[in-house]
C-alpha atoms as a PDB file:
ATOM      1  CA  UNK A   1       0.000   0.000   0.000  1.00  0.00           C
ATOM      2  CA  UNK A   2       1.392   3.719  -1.005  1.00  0.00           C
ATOM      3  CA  UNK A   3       1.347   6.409   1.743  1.00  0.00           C
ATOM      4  CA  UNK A   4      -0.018   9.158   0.589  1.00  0.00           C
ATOM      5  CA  UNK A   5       2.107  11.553   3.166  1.00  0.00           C
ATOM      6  CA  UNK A   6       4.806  12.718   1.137  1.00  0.00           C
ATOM      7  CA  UNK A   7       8.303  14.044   2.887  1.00  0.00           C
ATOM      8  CA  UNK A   8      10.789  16.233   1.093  1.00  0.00           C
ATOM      9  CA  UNK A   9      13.575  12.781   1.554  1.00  0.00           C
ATOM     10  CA  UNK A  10      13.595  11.071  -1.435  1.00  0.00           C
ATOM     11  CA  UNK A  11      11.390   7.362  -1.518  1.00  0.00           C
ATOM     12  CA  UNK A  12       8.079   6.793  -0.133  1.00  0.00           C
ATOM     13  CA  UNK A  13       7.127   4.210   2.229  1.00  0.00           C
ATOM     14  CA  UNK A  14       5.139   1.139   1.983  1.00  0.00           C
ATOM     15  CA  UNK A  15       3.039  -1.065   4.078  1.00  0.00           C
ATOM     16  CA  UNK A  16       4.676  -4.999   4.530  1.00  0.00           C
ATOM     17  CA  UNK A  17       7.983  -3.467   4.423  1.00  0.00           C
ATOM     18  CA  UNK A  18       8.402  -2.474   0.697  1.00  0.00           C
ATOM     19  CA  UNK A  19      10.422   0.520   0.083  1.00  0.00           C
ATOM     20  CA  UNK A  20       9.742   2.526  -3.405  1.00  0.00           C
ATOM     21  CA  UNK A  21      12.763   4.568  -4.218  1.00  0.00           C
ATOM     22  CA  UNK A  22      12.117   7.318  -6.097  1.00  0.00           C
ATOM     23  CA  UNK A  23      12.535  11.395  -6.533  1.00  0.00           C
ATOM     24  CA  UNK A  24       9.226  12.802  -5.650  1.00  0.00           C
ATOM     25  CA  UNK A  25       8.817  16.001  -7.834  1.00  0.00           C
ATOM     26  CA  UNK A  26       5.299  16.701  -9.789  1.00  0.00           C
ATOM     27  CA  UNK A  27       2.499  13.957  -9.533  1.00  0.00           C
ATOM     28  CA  UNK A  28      -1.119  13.851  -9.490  1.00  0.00           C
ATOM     29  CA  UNK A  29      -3.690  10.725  -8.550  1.00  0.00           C
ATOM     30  CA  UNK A  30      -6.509   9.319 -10.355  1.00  0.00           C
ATOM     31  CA  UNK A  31      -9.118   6.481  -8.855  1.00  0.00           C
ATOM     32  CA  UNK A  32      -9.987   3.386 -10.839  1.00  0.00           C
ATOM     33  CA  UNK A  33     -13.094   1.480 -10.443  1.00  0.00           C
ATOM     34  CA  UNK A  34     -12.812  -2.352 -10.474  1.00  0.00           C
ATOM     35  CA  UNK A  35     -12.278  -3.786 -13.779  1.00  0.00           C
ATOM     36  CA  UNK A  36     -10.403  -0.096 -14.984  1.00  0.00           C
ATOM     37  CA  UNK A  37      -6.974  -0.179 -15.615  1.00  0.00           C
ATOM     38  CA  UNK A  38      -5.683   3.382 -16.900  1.00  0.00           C
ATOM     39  CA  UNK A  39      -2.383   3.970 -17.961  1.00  0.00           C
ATOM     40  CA  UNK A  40      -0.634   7.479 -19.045  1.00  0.00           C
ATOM     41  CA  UNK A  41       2.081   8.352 -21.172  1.00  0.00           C
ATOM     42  CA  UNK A  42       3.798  11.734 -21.425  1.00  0.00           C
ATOM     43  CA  UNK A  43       4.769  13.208 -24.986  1.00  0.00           C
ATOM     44  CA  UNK A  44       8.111  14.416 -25.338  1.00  0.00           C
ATOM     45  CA  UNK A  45       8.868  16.278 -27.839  1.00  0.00           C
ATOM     46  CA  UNK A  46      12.796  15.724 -29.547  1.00  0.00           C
ATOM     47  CA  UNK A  47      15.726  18.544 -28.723  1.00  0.00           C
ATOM     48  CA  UNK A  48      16.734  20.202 -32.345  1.00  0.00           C
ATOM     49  CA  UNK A  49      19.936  18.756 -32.602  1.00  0.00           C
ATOM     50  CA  UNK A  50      18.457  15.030 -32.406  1.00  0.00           C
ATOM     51  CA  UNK A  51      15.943  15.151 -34.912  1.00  0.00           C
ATOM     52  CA  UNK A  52      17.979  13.520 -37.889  1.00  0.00           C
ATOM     53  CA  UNK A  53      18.528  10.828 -35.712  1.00  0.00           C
ATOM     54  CA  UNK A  54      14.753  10.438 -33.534  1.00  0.00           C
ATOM     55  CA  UNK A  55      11.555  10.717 -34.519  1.00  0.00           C
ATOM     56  CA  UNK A  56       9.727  14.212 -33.277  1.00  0.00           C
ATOM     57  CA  UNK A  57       8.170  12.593 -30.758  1.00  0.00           C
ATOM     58  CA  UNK A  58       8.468  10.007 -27.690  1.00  0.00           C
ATOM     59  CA  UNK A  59       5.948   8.548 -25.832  1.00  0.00           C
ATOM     60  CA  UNK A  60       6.647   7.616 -22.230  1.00  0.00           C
ATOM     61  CA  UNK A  61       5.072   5.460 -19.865  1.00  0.00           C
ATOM     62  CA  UNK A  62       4.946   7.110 -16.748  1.00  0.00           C
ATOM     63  CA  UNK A  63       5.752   5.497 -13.480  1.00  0.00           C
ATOM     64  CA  UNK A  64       2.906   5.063 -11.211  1.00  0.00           C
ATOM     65  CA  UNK A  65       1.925   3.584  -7.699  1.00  0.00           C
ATOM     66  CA  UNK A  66      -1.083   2.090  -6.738  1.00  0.00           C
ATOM     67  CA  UNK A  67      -3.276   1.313  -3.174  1.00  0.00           C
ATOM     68  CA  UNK A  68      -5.988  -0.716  -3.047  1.00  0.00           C
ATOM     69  CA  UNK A  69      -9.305   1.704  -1.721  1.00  0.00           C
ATOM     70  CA  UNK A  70     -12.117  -1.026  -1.081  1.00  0.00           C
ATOM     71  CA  UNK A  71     -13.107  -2.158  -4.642  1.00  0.00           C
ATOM     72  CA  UNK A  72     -11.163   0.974  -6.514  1.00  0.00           C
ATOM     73  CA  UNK A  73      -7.613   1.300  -6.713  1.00  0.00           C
ATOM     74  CA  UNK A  74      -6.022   4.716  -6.838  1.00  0.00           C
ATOM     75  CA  UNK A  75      -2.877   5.404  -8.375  1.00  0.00           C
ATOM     76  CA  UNK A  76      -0.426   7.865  -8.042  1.00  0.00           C
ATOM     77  CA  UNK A  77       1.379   9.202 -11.171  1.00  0.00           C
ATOM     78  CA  UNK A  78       4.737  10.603 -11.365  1.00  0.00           C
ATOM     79  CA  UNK A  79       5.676  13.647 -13.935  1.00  0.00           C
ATOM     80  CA  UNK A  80       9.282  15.076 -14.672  1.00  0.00           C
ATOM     81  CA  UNK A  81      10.190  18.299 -13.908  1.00  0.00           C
ATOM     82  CA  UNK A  82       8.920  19.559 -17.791  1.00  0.00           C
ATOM     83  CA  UNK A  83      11.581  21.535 -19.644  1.00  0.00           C
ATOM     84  CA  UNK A  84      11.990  25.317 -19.193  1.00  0.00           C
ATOM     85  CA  UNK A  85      10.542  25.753 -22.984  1.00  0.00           C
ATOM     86  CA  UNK A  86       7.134  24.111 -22.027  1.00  0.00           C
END
């Protein structure tokens, strides 16, 4: 299960003894009902100099935790910082 009780030290703890290591920065939660699974991607969109070597665009999966709420589950997305040109 994800605590929702976010510190400024990097991670965030887990019931059972799990640890998730990771930067918390920008990140926003959504609620599934049962039998919903969503998943979102962020578009990036390719630096100058790499574009005769990448495609415009990316897509990215973005990384996600999820607790268990009765019957719903409700997951907790994590965004990048975005780039200053956004």
């Amino acid at each position: 299960m994800f605590s929702s009780d976010f510190t400024k030290e990097e991670g965030a703890e887990f019931k059972k003894g799990l640890v998730l290591k990771m930067d918390i920065g920008k990140h926003f939660s959504i609620t599934d009902p049962k039998g919903i699974n969503t998943v979102i991607y962020q578009v990036n969109k390719t630096e100058k100099e790499y574009l005769n070597e990448y495609p415009k665009y990316t897509v990215e999966r973005l990384d996600y935790t999820a607790e268990l709420r009765g019957d719903m589950t409700r997951k907790t997305y994590f965004v990048d910082e975005p780039s200053p040109d956004r």
